[in-house]
C-alpha atoms as a PDB file:
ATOM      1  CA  UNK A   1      12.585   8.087  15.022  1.00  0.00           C
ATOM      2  CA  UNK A   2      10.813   9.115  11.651  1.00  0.00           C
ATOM      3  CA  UNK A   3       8.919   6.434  10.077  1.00  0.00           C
ATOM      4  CA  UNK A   4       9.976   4.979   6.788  1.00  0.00           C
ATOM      5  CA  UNK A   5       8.126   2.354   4.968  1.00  0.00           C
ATOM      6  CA  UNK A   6      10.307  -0.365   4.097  1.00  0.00           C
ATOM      7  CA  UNK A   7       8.105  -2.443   1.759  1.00  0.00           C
ATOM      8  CA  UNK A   8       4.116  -2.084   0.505  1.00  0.00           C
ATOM      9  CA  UNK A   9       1.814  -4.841  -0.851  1.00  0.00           C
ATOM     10  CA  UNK A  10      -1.209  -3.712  -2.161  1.00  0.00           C
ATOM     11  CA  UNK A  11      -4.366  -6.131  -0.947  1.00  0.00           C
ATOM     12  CA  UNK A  12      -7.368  -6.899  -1.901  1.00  0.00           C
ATOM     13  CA  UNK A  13     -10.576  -4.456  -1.694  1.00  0.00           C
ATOM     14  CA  UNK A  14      -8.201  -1.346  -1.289  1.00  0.00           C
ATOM     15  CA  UNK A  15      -5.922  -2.483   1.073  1.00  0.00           C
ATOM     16  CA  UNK A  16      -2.013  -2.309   1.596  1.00  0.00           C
ATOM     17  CA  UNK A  17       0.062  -3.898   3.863  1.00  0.00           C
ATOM     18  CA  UNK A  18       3.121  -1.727   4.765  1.00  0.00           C
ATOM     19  CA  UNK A  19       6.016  -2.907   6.895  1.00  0.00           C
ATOM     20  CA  UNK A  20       7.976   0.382   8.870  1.00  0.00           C
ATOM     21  CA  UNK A  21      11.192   0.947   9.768  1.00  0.00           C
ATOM     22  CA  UNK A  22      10.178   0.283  13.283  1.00  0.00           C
ATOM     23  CA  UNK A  23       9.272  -2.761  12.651  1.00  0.00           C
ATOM     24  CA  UNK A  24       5.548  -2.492  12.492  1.00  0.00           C
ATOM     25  CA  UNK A  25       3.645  -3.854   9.894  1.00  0.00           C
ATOM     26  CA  UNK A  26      -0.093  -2.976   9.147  1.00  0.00           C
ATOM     27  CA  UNK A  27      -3.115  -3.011   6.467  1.00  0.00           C
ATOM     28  CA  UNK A  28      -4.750   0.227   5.998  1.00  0.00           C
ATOM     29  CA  UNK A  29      -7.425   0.647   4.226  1.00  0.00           C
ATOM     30  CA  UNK A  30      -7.921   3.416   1.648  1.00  0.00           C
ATOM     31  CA  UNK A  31     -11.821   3.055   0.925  1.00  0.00           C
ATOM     32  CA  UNK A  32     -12.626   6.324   3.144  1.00  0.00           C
ATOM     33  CA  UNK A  33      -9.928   7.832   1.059  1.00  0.00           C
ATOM     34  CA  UNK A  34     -11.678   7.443  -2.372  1.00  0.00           C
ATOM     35  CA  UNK A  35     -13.441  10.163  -3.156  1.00  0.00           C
ATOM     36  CA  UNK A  36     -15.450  11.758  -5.794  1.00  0.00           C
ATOM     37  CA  UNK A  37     -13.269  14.496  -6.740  1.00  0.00           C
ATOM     38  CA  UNK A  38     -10.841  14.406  -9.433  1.00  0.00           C
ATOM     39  CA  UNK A  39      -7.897  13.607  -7.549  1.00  0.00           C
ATOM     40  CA  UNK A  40      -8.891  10.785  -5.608  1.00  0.00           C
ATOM     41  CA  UNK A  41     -11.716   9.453  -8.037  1.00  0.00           C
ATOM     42  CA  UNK A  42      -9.087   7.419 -10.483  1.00  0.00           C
ATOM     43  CA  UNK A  43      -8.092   5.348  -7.179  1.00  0.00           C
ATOM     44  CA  UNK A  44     -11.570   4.033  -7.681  1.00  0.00           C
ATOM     45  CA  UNK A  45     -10.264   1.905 -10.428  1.00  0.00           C
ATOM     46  CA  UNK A  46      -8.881  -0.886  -8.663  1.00  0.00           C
ATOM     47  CA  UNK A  47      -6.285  -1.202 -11.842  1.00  0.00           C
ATOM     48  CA  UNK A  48      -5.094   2.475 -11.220  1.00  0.00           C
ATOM     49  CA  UNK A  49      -4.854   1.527  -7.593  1.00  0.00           C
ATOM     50  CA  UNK A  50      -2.582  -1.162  -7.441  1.00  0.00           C
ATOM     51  CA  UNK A  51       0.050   1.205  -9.438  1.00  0.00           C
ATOM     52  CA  UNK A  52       0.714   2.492  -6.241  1.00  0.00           C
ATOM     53  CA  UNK A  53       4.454   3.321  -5.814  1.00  0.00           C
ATOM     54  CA  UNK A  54       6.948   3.942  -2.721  1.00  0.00           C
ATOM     55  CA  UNK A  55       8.980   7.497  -2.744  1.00  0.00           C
ATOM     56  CA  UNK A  56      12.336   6.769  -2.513  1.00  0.00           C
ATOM     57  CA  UNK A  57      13.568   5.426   0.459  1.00  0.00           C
ATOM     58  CA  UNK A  58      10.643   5.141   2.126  1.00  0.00           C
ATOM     59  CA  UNK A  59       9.590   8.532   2.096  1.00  0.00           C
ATOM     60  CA  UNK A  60       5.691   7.479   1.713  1.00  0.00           C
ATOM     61  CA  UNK A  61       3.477   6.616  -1.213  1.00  0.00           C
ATOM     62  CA  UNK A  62       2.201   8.060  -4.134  1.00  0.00           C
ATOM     63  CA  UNK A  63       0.233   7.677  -7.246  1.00  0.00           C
ATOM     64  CA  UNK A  64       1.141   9.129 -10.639  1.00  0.00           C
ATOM     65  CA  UNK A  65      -1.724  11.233 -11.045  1.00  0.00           C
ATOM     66  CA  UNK A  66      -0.075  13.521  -7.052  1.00  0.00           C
ATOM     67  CA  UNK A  67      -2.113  12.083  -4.695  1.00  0.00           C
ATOM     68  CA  UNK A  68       0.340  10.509  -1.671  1.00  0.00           C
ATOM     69  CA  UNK A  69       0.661   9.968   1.786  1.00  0.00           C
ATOM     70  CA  UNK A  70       3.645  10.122   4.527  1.00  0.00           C
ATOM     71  CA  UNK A  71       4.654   7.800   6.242  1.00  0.00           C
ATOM     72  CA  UNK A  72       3.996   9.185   9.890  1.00  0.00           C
ATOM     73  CA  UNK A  73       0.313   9.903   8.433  1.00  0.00           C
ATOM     74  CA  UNK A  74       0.212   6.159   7.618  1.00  0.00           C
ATOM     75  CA  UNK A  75       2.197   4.634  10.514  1.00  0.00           C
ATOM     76  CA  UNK A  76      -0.721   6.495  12.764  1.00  0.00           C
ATOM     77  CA  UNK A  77      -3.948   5.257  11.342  1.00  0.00           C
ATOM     78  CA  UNK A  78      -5.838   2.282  12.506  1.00  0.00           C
ATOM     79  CA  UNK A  79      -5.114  -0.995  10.793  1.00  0.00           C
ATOM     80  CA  UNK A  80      -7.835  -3.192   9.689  1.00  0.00           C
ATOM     81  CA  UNK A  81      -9.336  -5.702  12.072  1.00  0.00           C
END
């Protein structure tokens, strides 16, 4: 089964809680993500960050500025002790 994100809920500290299609839910954490290059730089701004949307039907997630993830990406990482 591909994963789909059903709902996201963006945390404190650069954190978001996703719940999958699977019925998994986990918080990733998108700190080792931020660069300082000038697409991931403007996640830096935890204002910019929390506009964090969900492609359509769960597809993954995206900012406005292009930078996004899948969900299989996502469903695979660790999740935050």
């Amino acid at each position: 089964m591909l994963a789909h994100i059903l709902d996201i809920k963006v945390l404190d500290d650069y954190e978001i809680k996703f719940e999958f299609n699977d019925g998994v839910c986990k918080i990733i954490d998108f700190k080792p993500f931020i660069k300082n290059d000038s697409l991931t730089k403007p996640l830096a701004d935890m204002d910019y960050f929390e506009k964090v949307k969900l492609y359509d039907r769960g597809r993954g997630i995206y900012w406005d500025n292009g930078y996004d993830f899948c969900p299989d990406y996502l469903r695979e990482l660790e999740t935050v002790e």
